[in-house]
N, C-alpha and C. Protein backbone atom coordinates (compact mmCIF):
# COMPACT_ATOMS: atom_id res chain seq x y z
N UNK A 1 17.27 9.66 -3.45
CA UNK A 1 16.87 8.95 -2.24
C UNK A 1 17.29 7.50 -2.38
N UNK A 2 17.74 6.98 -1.32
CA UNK A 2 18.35 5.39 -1.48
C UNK A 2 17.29 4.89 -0.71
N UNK A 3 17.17 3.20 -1.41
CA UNK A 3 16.74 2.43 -0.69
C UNK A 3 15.97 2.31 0.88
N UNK A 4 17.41 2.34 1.58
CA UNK A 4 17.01 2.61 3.28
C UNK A 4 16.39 3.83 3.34
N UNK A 5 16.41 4.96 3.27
CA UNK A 5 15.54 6.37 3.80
C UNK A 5 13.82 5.76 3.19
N UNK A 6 14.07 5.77 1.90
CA UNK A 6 12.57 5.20 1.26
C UNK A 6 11.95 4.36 2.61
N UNK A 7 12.35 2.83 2.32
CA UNK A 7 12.03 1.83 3.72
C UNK A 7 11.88 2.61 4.51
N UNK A 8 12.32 3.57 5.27
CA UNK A 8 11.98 4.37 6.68
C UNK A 8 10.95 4.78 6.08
N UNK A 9 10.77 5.72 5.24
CA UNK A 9 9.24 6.14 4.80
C UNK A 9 8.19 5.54 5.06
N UNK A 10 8.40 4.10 4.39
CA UNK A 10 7.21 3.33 4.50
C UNK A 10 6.78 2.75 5.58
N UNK A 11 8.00 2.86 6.55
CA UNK A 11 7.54 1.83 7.80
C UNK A 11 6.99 3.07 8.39
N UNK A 12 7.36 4.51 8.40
CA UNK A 12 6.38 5.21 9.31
C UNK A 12 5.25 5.68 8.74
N UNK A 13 4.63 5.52 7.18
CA UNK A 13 3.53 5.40 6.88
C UNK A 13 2.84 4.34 7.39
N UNK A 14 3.12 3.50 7.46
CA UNK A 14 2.56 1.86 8.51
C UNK A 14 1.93 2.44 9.81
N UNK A 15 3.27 2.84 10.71
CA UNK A 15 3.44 3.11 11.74
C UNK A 15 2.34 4.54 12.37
N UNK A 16 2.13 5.18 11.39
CA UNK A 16 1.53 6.27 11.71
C UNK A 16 -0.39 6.55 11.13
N UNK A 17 -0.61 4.96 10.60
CA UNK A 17 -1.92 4.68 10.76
C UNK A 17 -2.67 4.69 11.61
N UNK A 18 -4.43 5.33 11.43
CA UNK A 18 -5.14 5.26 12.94
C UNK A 18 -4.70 3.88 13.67
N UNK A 19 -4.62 4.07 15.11
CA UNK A 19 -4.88 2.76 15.57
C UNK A 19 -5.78 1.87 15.73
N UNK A 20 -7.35 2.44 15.50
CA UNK A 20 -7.95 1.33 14.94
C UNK A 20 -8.07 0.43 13.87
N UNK A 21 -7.02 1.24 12.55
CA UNK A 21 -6.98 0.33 11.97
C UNK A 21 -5.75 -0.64 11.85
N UNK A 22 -4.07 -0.08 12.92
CA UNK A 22 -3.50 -1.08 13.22
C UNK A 22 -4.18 -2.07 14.20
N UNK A 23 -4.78 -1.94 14.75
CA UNK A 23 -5.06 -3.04 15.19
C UNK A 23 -6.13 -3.94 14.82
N UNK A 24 -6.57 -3.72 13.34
CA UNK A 24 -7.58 -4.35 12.64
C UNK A 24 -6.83 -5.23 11.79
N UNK A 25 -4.99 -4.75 11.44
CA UNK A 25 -4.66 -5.15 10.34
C UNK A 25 -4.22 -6.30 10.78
N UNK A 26 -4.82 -8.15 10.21
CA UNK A 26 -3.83 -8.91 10.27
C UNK A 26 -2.95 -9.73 9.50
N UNK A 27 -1.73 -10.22 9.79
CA UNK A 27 -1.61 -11.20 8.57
C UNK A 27 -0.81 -10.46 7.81
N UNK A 28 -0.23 -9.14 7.29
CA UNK A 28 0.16 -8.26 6.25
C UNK A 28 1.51 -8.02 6.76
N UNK A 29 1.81 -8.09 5.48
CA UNK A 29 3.42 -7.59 5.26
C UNK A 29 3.76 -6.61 4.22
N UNK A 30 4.53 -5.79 4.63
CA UNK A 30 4.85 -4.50 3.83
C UNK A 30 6.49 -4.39 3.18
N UNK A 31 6.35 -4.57 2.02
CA UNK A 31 7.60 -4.58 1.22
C UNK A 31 7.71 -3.47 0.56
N UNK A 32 9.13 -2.92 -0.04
CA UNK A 32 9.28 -2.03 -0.79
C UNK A 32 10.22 -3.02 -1.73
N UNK A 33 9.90 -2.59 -3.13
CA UNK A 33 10.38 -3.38 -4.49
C UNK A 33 10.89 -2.31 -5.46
N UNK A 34 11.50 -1.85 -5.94
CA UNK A 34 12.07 -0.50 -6.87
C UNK A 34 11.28 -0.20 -7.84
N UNK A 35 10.79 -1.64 -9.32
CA UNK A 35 9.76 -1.17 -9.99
C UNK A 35 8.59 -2.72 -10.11
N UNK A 36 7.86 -2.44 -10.36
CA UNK A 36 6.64 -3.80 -10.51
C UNK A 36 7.11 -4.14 -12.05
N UNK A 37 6.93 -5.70 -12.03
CA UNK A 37 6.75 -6.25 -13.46
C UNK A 37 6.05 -5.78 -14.40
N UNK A 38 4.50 -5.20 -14.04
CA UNK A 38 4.06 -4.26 -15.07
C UNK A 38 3.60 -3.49 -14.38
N UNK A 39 4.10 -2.29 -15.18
CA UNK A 39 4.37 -0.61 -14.55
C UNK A 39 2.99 0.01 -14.43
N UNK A 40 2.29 -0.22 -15.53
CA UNK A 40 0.88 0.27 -15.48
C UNK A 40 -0.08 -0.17 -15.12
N UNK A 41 -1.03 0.51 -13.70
CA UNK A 41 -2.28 0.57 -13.69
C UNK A 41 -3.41 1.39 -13.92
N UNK A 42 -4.43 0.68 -14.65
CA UNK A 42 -5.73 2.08 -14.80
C UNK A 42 -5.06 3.16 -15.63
N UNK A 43 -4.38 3.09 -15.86
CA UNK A 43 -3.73 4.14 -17.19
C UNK A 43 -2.66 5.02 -16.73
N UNK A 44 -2.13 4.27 -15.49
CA UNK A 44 -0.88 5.12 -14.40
C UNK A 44 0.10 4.54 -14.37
N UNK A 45 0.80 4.44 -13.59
CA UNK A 45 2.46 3.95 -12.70
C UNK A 45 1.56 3.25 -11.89
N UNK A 46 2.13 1.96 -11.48
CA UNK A 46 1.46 0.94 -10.42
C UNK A 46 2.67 1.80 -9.24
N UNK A 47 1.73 2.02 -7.96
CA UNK A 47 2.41 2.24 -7.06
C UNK A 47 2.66 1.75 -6.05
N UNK A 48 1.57 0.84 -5.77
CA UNK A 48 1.65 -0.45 -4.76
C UNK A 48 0.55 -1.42 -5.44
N UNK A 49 1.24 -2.32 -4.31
CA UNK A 49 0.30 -3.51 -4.64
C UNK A 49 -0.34 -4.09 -3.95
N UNK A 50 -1.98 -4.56 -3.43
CA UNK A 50 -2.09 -5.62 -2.38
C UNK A 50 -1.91 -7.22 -2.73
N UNK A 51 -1.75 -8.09 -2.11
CA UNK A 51 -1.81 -9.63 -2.84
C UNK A 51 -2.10 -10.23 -1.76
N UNK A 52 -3.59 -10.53 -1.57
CA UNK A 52 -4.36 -11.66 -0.43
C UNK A 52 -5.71 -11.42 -0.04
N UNK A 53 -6.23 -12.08 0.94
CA UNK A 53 -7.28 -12.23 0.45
C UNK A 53 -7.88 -11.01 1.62
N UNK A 54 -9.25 -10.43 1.06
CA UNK A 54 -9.73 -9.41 2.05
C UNK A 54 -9.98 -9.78 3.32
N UNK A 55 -10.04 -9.20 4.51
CA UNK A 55 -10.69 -9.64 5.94
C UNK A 55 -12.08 -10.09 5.41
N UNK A 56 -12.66 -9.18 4.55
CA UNK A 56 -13.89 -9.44 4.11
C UNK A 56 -14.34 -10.67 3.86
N UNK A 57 -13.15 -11.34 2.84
CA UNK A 57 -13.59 -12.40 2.60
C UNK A 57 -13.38 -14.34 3.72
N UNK A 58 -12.61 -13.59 4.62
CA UNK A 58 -11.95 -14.34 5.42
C UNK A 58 -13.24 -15.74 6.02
N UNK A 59 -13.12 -16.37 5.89
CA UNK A 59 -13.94 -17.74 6.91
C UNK A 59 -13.46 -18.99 7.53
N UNK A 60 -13.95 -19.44 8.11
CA UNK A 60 -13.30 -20.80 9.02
C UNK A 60 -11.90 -21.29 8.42
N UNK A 61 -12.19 -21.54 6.76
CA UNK A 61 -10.86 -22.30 6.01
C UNK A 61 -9.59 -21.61 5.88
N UNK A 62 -9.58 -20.19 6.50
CA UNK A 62 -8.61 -19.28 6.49
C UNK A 62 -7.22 -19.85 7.14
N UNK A 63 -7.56 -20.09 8.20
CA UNK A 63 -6.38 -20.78 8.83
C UNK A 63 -5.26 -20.21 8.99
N UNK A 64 -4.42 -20.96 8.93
CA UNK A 64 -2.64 -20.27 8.41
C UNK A 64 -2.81 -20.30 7.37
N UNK A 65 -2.44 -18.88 7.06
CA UNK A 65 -2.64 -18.82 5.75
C UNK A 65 -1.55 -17.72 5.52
N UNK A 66 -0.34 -18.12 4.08
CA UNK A 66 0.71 -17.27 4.46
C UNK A 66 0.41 -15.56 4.35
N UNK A 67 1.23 -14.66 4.92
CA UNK A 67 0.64 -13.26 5.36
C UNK A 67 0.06 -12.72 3.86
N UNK A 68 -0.76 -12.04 3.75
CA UNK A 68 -1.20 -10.68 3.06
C UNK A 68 0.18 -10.18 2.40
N UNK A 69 0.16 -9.47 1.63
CA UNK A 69 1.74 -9.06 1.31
C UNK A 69 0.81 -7.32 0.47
N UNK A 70 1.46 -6.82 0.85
CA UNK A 70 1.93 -5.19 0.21
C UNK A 70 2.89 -4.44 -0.64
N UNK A 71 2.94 -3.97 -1.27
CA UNK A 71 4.46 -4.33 -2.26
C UNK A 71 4.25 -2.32 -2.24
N UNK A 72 5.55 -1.68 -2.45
CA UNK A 72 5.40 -0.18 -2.27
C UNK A 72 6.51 -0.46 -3.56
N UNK A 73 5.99 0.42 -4.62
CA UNK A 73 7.47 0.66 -5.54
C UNK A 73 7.60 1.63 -5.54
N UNK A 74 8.92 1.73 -5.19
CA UNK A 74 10.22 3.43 -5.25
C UNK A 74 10.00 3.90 -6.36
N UNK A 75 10.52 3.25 -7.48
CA UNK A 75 10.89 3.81 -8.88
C UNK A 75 9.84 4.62 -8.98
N UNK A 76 8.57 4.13 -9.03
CA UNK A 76 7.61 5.08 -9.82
C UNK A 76 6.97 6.52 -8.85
N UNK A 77 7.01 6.38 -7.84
CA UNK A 77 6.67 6.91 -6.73
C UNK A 77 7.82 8.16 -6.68
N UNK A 78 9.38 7.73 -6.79
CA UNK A 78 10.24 8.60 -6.96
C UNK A 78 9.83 9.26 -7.99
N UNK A 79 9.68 8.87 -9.03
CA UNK A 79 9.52 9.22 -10.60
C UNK A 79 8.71 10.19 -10.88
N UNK A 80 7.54 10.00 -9.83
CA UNK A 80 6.19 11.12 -10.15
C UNK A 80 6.31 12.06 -8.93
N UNK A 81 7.01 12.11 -8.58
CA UNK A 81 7.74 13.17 -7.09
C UNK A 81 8.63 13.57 -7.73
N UNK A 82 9.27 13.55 -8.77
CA UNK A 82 10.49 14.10 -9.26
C UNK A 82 11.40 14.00 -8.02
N UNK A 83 11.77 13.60 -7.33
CA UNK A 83 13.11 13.80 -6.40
C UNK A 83 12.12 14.75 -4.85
N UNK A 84 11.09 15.45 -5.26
CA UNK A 84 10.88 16.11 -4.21
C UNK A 84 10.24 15.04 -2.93
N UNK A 85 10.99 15.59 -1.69
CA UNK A 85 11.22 14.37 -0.61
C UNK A 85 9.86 14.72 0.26
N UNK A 86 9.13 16.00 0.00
CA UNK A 86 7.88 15.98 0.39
C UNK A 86 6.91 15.60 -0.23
N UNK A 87 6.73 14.95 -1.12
CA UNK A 87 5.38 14.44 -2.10
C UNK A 87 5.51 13.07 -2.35
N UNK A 88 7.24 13.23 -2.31
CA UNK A 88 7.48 11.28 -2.01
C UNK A 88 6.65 10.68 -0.72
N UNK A 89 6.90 11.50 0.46
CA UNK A 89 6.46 11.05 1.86
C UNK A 89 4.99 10.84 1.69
N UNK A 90 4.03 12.07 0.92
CA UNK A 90 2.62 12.17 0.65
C UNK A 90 2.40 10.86 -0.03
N UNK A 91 2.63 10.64 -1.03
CA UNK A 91 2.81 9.36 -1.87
C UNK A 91 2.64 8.05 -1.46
N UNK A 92 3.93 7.81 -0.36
CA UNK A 92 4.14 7.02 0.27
C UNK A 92 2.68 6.68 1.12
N UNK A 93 2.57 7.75 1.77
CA UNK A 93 1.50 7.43 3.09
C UNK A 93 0.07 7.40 2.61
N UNK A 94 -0.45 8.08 0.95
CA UNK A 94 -1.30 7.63 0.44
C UNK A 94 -1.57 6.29 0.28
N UNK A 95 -0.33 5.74 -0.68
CA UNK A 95 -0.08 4.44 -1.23
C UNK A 95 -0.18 3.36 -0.46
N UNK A 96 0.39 3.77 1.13
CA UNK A 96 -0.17 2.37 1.97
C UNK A 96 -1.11 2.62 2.36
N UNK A 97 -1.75 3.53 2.55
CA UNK A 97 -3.30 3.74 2.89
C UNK A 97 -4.03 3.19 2.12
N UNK A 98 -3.87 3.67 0.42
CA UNK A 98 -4.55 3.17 -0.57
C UNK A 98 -4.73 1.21 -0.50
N UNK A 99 -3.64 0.67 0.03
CA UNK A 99 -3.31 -0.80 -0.32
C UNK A 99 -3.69 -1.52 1.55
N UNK A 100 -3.61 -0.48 2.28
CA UNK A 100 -4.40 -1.40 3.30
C UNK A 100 -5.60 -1.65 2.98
N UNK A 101 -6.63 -0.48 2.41
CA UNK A 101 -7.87 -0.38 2.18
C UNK A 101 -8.55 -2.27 1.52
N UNK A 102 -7.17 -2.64 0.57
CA UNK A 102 -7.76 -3.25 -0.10
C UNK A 102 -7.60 -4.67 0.72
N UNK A 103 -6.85 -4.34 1.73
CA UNK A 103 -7.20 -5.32 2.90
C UNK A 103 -8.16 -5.49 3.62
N UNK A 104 -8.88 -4.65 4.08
CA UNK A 104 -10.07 -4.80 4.40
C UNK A 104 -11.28 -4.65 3.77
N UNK A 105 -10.82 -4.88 2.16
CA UNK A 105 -12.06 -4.96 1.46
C UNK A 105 -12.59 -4.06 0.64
N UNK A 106 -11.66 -3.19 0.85
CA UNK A 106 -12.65 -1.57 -0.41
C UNK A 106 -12.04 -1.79 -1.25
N UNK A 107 -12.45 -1.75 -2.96
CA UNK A 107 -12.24 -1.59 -4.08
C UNK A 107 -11.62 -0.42 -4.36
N UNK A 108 -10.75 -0.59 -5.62
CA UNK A 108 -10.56 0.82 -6.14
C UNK A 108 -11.64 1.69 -6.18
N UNK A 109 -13.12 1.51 -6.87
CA UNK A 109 -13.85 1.90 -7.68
C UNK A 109 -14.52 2.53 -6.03
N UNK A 110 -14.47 1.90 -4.82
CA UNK A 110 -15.04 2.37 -3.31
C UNK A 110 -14.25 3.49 -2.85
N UNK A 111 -12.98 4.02 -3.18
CA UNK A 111 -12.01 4.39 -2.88
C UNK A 111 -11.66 5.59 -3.65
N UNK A 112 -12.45 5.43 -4.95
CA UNK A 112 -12.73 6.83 -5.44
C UNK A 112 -13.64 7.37 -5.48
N UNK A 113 -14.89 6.77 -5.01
CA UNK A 113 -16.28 7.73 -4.74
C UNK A 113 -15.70 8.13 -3.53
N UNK A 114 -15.28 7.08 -1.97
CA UNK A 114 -14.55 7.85 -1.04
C UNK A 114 -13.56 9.84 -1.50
N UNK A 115 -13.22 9.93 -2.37
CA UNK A 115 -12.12 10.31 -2.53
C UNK A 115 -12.94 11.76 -3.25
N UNK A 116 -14.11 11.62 -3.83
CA UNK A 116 -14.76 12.72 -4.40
C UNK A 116 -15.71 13.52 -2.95
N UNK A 117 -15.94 12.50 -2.33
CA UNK A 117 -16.84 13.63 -1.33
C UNK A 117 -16.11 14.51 -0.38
């Protein structure tokens, strides 16, 4: 899988979020990066990333404030899909799900009790 098809992935994982929560999301930008500086999280492949601050935490001093940023890495995402282009897509649409969440404030640790019931 190259580059561009990936990017299409991710923009219609974006794209194909409830709409209440596109229209909750502000400020965020969604990148795809091949691999993260350090590969491991929690004892895994880092598969995305959030970097900013929660809505949660948002108040008056917020201001302009430059966007939220999202980071999606290919490499590892390819890597644990082995090549298969249906678990990449699953992956994908987890992974920005997983990293909006942390835009509006849920923790990992919220996100896996979510994830057991």
């Amino acid at each position: 899988m190259d580059t561009n098809e990936f990017e299409t992935l991710v923009n219609e994982a974006v794209v194909s979020l409830p709409v209440k929560f596109k229209k909750a999301i502000d400020n965020v930008s969604v990148v795809v990066e091949m691999w993260p500086r350090n590969n491991f999280a929690r004892g895994g492949l880092l598969l995305g990333l959030y970097q900013g601050v929660p809505k949660t935490a948002w108040g008056r001093s917020q201001g302009q404030l430059i966007p939220d940023k999202i980071t999606i890495y290919m490499g590892p995402i390819v890597y644990l899909a082995r090549g298969d282009v249906i678990k990449i897509k699953q992956m994908i649409v987890d992974t920005v799900e997983h990293e909006i969440a942390h835009h509006f404030g849920i923790s990992d640790r919220r996100l896996d009790e979510i994830k057991r019931k």
